[in-house]
C-alpha atoms as a PDB file:
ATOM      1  CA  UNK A   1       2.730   5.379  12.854  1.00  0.00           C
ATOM      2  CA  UNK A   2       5.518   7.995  13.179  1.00  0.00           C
ATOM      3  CA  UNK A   3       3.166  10.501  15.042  1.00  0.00           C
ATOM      4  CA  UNK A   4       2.174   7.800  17.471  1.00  0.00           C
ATOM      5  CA  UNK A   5       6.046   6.674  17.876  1.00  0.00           C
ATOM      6  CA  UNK A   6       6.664  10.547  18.844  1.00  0.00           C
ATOM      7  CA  UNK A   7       3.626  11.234  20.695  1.00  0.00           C
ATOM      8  CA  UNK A   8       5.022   7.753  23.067  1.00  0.00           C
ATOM      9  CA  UNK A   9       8.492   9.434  23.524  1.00  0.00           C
ATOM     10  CA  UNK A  10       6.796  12.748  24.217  1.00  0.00           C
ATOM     11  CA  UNK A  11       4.754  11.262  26.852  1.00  0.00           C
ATOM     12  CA  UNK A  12       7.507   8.856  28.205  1.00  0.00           C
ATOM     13  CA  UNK A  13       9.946  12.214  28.405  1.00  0.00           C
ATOM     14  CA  UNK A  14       7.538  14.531  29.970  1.00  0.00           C
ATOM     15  CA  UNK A  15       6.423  11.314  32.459  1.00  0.00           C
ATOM     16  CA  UNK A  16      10.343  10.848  33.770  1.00  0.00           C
ATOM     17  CA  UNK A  17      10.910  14.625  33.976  1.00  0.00           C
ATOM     18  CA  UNK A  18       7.202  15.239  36.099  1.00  0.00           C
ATOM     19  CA  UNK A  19       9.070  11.510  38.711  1.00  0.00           C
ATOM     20  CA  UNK A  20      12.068  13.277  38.857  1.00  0.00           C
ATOM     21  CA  UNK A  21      11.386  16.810  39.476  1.00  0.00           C
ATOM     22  CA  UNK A  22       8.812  15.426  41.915  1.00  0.00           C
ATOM     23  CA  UNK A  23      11.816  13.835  44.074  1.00  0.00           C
ATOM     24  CA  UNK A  24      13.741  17.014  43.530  1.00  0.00           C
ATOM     25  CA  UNK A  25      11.105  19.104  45.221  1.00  0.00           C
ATOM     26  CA  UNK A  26       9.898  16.996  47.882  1.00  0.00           C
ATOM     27  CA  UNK A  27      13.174  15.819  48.958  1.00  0.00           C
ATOM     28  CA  UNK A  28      15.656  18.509  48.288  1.00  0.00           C
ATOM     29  CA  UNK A  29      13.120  21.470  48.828  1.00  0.00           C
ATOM     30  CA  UNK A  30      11.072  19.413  52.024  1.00  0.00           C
ATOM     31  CA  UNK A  31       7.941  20.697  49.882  1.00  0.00           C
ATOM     32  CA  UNK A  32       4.366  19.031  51.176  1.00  0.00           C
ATOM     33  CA  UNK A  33       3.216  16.151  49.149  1.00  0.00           C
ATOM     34  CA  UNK A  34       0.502  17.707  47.537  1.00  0.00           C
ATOM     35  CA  UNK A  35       3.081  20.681  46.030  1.00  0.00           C
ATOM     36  CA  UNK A  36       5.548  18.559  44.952  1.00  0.00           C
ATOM     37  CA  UNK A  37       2.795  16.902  43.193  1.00  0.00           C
ATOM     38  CA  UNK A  38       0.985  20.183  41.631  1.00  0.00           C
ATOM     39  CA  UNK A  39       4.375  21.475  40.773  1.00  0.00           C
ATOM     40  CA  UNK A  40       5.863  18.179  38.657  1.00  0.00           C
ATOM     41  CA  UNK A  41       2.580  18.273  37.135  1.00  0.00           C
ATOM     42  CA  UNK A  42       2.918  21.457  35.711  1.00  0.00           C
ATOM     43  CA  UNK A  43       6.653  21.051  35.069  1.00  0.00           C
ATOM     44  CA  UNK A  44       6.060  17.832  32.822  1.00  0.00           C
ATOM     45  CA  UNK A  45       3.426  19.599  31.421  1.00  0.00           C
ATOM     46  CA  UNK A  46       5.682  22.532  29.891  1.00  0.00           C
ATOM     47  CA  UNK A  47       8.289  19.915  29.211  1.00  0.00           C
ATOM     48  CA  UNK A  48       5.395  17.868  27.298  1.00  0.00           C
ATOM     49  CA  UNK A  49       4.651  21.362  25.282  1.00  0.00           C
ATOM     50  CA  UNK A  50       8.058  22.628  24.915  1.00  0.00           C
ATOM     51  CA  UNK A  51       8.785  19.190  22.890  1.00  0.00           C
ATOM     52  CA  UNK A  52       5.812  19.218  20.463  1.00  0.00           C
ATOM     53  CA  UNK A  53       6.756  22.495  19.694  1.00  0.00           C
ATOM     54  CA  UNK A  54       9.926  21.280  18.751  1.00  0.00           C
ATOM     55  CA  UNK A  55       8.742  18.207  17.008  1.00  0.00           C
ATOM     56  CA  UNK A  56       6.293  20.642  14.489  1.00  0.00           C
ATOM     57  CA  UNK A  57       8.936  23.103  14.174  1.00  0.00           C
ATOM     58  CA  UNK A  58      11.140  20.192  12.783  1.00  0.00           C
ATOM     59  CA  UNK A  59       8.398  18.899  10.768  1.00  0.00           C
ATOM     60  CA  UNK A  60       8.215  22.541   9.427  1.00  0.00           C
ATOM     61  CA  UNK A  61      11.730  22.743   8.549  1.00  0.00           C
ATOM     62  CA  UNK A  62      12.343  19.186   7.048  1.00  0.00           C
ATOM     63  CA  UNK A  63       8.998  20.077   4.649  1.00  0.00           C
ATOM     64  CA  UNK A  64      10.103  23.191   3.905  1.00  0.00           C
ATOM     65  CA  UNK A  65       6.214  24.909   5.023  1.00  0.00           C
ATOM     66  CA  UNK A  66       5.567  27.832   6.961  1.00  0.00           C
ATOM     67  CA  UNK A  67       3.070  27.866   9.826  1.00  0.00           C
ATOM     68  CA  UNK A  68       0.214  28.612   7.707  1.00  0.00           C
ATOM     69  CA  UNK A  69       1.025  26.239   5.247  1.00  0.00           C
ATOM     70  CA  UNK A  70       0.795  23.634   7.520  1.00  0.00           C
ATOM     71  CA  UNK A  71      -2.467  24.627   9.255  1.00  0.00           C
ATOM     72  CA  UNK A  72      -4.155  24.779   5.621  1.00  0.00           C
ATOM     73  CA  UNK A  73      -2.607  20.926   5.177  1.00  0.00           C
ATOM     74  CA  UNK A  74      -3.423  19.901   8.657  1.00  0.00           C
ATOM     75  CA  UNK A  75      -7.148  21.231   8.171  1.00  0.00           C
ATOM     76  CA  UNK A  76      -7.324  19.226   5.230  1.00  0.00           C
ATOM     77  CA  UNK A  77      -5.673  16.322   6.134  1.00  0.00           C
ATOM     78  CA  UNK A  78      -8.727  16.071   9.221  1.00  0.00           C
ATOM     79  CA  UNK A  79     -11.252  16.418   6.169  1.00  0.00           C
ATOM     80  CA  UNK A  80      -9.751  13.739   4.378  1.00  0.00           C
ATOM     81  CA  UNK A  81      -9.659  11.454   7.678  1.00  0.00           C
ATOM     82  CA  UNK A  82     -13.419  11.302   7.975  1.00  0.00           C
ATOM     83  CA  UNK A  83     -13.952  10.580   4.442  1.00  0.00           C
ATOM     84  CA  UNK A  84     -11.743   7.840   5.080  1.00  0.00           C
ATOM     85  CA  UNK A  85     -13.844   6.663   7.752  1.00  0.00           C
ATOM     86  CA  UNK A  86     -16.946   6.458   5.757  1.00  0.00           C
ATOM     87  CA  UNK A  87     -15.001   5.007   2.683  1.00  0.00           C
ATOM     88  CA  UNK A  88     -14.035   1.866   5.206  1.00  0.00           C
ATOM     89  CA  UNK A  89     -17.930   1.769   6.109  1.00  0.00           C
ATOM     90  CA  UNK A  90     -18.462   0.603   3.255  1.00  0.00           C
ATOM     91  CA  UNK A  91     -16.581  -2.489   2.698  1.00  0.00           C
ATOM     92  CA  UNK A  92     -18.636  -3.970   5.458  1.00  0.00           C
ATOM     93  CA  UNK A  93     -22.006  -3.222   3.414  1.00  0.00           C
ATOM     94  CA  UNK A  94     -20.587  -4.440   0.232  1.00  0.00           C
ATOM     95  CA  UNK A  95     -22.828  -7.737  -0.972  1.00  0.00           C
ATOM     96  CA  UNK A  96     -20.805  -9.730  -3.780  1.00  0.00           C
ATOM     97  CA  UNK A  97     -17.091 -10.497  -3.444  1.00  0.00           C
ATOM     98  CA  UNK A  98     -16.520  -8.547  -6.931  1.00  0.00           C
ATOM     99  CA  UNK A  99     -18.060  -5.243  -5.266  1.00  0.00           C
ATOM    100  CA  UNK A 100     -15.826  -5.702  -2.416  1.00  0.00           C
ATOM    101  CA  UNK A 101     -13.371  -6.280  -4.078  1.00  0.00           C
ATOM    102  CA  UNK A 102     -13.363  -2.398  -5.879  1.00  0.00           C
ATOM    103  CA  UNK A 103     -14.066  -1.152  -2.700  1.00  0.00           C
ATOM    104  CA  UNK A 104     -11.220  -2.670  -0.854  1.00  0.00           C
ATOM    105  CA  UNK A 105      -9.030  -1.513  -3.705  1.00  0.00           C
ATOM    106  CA  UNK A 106     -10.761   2.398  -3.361  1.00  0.00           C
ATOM    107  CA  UNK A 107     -10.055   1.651   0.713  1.00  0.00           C
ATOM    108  CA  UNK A 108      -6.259   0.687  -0.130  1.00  0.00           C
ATOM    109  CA  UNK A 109      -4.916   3.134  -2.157  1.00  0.00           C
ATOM    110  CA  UNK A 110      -7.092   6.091  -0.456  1.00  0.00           C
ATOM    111  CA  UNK A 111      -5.233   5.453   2.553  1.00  0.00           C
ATOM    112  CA  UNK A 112      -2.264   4.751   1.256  1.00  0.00           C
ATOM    113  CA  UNK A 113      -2.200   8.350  -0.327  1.00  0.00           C
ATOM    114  CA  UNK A 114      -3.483   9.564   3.379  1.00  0.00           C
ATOM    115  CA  UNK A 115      -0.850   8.024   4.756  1.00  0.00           C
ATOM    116  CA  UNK A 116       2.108   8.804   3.045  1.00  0.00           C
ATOM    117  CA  UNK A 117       1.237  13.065   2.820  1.00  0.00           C
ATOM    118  CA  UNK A 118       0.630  12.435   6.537  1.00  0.00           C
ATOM    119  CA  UNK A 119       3.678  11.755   7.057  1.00  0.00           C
ATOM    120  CA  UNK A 120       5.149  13.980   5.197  1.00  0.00           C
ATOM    121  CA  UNK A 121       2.996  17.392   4.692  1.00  0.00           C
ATOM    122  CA  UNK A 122       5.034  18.439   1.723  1.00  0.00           C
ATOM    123  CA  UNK A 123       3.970  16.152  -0.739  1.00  0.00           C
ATOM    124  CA  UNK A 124       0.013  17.443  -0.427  1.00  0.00           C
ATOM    125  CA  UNK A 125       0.456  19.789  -3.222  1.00  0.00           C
ATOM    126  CA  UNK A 126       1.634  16.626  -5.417  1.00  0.00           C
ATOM    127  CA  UNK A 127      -1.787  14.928  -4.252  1.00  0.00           C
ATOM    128  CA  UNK A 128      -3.876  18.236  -4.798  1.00  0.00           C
ATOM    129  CA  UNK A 129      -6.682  15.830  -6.701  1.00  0.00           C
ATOM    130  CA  UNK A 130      -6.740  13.394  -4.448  1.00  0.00           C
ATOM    131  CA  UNK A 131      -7.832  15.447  -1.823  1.00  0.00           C
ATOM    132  CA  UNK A 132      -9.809  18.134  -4.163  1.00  0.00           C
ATOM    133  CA  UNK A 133     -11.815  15.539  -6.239  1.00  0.00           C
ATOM    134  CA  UNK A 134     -11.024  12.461  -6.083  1.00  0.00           C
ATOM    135  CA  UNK A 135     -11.922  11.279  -2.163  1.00  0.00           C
ATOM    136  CA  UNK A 136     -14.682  13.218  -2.162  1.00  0.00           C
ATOM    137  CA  UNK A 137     -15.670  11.327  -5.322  1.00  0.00           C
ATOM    138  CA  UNK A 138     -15.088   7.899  -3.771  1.00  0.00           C
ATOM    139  CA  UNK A 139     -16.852   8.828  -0.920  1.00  0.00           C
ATOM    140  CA  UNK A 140     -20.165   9.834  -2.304  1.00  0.00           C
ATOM    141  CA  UNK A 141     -20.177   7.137  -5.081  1.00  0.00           C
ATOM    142  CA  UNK A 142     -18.982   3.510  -2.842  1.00  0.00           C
ATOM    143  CA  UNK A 143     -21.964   5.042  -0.903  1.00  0.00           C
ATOM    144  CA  UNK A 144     -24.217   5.215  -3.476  1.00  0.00           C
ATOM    145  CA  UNK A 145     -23.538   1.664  -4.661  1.00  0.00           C
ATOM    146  CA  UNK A 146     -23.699  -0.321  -1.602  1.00  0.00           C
ATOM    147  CA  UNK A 147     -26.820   1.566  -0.515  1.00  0.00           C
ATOM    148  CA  UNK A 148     -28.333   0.223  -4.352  1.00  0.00           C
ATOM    149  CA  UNK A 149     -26.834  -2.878  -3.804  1.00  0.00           C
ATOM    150  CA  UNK A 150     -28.629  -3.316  -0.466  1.00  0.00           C
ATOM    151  CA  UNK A 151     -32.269  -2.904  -2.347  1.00  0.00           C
ATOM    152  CA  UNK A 152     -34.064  -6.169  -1.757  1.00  0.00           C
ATOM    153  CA  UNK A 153     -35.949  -5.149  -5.631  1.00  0.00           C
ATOM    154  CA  UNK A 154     -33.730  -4.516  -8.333  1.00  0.00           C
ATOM    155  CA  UNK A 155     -35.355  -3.340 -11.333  1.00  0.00           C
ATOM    156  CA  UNK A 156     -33.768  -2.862 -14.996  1.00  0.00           C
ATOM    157  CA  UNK A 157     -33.330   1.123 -13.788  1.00  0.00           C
ATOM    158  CA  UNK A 158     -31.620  -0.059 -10.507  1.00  0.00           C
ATOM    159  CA  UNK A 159     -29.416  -2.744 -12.215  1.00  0.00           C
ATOM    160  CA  UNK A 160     -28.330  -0.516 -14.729  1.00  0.00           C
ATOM    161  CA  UNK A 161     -27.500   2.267 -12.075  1.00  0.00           C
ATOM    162  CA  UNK A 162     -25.142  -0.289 -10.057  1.00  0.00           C
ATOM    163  CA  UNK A 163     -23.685  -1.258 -13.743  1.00  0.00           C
ATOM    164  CA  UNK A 164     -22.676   2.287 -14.649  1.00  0.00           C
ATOM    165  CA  UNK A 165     -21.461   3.231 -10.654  1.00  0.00           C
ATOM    166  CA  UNK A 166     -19.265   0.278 -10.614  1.00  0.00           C
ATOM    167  CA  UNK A 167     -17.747   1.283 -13.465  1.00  0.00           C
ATOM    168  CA  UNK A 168     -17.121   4.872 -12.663  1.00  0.00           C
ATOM    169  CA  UNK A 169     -15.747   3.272  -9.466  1.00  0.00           C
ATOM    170  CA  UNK A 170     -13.242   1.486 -11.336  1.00  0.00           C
ATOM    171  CA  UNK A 171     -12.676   4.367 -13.332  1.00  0.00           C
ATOM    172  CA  UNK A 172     -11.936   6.333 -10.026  1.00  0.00           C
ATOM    173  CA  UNK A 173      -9.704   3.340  -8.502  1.00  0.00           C
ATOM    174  CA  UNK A 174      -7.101   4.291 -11.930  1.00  0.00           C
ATOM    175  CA  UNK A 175      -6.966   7.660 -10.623  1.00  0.00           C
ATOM    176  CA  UNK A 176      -6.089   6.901  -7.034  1.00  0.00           C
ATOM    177  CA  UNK A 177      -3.254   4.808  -8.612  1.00  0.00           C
ATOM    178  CA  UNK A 178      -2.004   8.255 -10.719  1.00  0.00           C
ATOM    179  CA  UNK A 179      -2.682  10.308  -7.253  1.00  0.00           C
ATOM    180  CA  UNK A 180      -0.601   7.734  -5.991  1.00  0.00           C
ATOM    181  CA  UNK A 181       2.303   7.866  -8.058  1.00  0.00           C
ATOM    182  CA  UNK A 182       2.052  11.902  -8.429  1.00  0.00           C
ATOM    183  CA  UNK A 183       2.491  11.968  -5.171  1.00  0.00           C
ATOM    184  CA  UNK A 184       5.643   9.408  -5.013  1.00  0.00           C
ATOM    185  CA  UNK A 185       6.981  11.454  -8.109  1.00  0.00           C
ATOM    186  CA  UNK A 186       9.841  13.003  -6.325  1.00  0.00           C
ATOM    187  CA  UNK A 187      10.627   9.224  -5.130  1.00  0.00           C
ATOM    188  CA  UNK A 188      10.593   7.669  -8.290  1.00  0.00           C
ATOM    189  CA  UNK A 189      12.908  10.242 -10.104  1.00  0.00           C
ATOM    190  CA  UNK A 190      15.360  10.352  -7.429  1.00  0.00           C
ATOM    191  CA  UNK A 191      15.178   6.200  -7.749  1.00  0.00           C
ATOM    192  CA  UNK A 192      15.577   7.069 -11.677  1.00  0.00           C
ATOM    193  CA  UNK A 193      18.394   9.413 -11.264  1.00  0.00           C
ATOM    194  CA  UNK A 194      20.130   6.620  -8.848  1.00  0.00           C
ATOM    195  CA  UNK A 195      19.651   3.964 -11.056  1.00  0.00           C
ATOM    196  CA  UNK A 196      20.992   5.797 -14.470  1.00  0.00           C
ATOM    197  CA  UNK A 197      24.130   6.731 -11.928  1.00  0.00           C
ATOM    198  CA  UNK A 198      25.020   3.714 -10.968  1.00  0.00           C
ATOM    199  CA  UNK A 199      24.443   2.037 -14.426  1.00  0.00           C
ATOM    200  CA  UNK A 200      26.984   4.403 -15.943  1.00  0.00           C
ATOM    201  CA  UNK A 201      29.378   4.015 -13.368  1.00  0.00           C
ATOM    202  CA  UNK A 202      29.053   0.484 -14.023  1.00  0.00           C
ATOM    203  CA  UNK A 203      29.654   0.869 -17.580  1.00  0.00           C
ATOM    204  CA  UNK A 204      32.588   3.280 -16.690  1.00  0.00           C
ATOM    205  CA  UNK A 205      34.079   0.654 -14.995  1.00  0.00           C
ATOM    206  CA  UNK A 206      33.401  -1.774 -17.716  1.00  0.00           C
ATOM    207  CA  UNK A 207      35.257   0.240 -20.138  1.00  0.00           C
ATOM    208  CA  UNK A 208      38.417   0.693 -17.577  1.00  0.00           C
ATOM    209  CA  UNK A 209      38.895  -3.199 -17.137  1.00  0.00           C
END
């Protein structure tokens, strides 16, 4: 959602600057219509390029990543995007509420954990599993079961394979929810630290009174 928000202002900048720089030049200059045009183009353009590269350089900065640091993320954040895509596939192949039901959990917290390094590109070393083992994981098995599932003959051998996937699925959902809270880690000790802070100070000021 934030990298759609910027993109908008981005576009909504670079769109004002190409209007007025087009009225600048045809009016003020008495440049033909179709070079006033070709230049506020080009103009808005730059402006649109200059501005991204401002926007990553501040992502860079407030992450604390270098350049290639962020291209190795980036790369692997793209990877984890289309596994996401075929992970939400499928929930829509899933027969029995209790199968959709682990696979909508899978769905959640997968992009949940997406989501949140997505935003911010520093905390993708926290999720290192996630992204290493775990997705891919999720991926390969939710396919595996709903493609069972969808057998119109299920046999003792075929019954017992959806048994023992659905519980390695489950077994997979508890370690999205530890990716998930590795990769909140930082938040949850600063909320920690805050908390113990203010408790003493309210006990200081219990003791004052």
């Amino acid at each position: 959602m934030r990298s759609i928000f910027s993109f908008l202002i981005r576009s909504i900048f670079s769109f004002l600057t190409m209007v007025i720089s087009w009225f600048i030049i045809f009016f003020a200059f008495n440049a033909s219509f179709f070079l006033s045009v070709m230049l506020s183009l080009m103009i808005g353009f730059f402006v649109f390029l200059i501005s991204q590269l401002l926007t990553k350089q501040k992502l860079l900065k407030t992450n604390g990543l270098s350049r290639r640091e962020y291209a190795y993320i980036h790369r692997n954040l793209k990877e984890a995007k289309q596994k996401q895509i075929r992970l939400q596939r499928t929930l829509f192949k899933a027969r029995t509420i209790d199968s959709w039901k682990i696979l909508f959990d899978i769905n959640r917290l997968s992009r949940r954990i997406y989501q949140i390094v997505k935003n911010e590109p520093k905390r993708f070393y926290q999720g290192e599993k996630y992204f290493y083992y775990h997705l891919d994981s999720c991926v390969e098995l939710s396919e595996k079961y709903v493609q069972l599932a969808s057998q119109p003959i299920k046999d003792a051998d075929i019954r017992h394979s959806l048994e023992v996937t659905k519980k390695t699925l489950r077994e997979l959902n508890n370690h999205l929810e530890k990716d998930l809270i590795d990769v909140l880690s930082n938040d949850l000790n600063d909320l920690k630290w805050e908390l113990d802070f203010a408790k003493k100070q309210t006990d200081k000021s219990n003791v004052e009174r």
